[in-house]
Protein backbone atom coordinates (compact mmCIF):
# COMPACT_ATOMS: atom_id res chain seq x y z
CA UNK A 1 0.00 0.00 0.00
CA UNK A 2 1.05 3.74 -0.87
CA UNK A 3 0.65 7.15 1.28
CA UNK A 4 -2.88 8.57 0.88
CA UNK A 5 -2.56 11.44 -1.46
CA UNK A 6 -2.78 14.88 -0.37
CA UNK A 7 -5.30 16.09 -3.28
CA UNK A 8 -8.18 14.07 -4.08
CA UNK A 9 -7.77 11.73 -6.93
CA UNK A 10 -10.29 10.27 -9.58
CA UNK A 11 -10.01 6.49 -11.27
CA UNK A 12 -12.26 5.18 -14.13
CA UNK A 13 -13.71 1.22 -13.18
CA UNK A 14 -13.95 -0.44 -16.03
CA UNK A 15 -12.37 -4.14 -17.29
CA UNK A 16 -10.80 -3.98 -20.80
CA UNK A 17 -10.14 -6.74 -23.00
CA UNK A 18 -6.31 -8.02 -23.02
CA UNK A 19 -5.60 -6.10 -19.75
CA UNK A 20 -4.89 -8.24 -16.80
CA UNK A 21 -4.61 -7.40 -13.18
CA UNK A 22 -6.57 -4.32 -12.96
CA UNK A 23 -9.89 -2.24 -13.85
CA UNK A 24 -8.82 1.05 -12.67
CA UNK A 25 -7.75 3.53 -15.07
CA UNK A 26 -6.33 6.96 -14.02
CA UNK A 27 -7.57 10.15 -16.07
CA UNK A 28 -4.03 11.12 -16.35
CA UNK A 29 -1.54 8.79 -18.82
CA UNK A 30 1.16 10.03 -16.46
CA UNK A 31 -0.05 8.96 -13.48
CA UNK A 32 2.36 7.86 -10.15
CA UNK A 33 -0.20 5.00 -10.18
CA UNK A 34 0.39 3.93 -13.23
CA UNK A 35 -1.68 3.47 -16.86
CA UNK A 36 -3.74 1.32 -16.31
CA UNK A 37 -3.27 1.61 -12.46
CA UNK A 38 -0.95 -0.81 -10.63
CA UNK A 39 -2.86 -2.06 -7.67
CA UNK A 40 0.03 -2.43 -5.59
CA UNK A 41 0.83 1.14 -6.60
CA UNK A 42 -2.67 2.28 -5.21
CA UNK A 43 -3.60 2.47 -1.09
CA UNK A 44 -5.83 -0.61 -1.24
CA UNK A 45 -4.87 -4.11 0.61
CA UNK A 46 -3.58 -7.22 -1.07
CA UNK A 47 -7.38 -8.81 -1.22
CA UNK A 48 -8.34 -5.92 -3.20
CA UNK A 49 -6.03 -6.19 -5.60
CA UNK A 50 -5.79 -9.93 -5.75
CA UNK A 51 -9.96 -9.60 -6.55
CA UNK A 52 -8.97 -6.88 -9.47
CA UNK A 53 -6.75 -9.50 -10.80
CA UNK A 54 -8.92 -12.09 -10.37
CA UNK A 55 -11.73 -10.47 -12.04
CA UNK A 56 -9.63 -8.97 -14.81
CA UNK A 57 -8.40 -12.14 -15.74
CA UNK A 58 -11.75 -13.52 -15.35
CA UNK A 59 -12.70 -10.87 -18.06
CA UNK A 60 -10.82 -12.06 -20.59
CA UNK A 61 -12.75 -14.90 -21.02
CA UNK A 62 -15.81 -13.26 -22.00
CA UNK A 63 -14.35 -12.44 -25.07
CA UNK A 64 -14.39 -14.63 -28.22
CA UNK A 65 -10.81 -14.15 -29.11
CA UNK A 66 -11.50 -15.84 -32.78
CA UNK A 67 -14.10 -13.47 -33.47
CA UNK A 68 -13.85 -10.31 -30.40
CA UNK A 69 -16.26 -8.43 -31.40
CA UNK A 70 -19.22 -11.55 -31.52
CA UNK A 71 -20.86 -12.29 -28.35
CA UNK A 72 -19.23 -13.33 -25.07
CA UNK A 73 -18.93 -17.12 -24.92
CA UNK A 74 -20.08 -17.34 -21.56
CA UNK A 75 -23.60 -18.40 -20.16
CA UNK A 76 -26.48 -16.40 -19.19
CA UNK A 77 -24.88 -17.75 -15.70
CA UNK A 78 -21.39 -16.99 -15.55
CA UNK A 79 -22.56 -13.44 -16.78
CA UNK A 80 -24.78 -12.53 -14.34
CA UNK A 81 -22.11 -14.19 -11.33
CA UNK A 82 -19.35 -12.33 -12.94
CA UNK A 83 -21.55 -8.72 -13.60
CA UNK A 84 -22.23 -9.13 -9.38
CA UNK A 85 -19.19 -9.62 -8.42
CA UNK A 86 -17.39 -6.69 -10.47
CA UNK A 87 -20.13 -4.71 -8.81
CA UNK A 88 -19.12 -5.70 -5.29
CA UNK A 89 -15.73 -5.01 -6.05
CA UNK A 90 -16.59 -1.78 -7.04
CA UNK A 91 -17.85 -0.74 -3.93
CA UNK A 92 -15.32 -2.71 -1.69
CA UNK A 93 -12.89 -0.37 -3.89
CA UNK A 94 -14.71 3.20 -3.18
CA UNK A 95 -14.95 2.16 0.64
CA UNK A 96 -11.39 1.07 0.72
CA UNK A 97 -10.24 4.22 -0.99
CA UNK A 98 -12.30 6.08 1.06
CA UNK A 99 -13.66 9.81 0.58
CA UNK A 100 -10.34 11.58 -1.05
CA UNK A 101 -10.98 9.58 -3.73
CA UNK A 102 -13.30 9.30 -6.36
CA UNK A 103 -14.05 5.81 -8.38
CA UNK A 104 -15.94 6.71 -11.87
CA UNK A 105 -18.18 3.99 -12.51
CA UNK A 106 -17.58 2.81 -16.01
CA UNK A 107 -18.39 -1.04 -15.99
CA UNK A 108 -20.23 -2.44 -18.77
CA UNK A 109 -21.91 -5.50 -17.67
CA UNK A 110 -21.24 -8.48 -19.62
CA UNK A 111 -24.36 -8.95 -21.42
């Protein structure tokens, strides 16, 4: 975990296909926190990031990589498990962050 920053900071939350390990992108390219942003750069706890990686990785497997932009492989399910549990992680993120921070809810459900 890093210092808390003195000025507030903003991150987008979204997954993107053929990045692993996180979800949360900085609005800044040059950011201390790296682009996309290094979870072990950021001042969350190893769960938190191990559940970004999880779920990123997860991602990636939505995505027909023969045909990308065709629909996800993945059941009606696996979609709605995976959709729940990027939401929860959301929120475990903006609490863990807490209020100097702001998390810029971009997910697109897998649909």
């Amino acid at each position: 975990m890093t210092a808390e920053p003195a000025a507030p900071q903003r991150l987008r939350y979204f997954f993107e296909a053929g990045v692993v390990g996180t979800a949360l992108w900085p609005e800044d390219v040059d950011s201390p926190y790296g682009y996309p942003a290094e979870p072990s750069r950021l001042p969350i706890g190893a769960g938190s990031a191990a559940e970004l990686d999880e779920l990123s990785t997860w991602f990636q497997s939505s995505v027909d990589w023969e045909y990308p932009p065709g629909p996800s492989p993945w059941s009606r399910e696996e979609k709605e498990r995976f959709n729940a549990r990027a939401r929860a992680a959301l929120d475990a993120l903006r609490a863990e962050l807490g209020p100097r921070w702001t998390v810029v809810d971009e997910f697109r459900p897998v649909d």
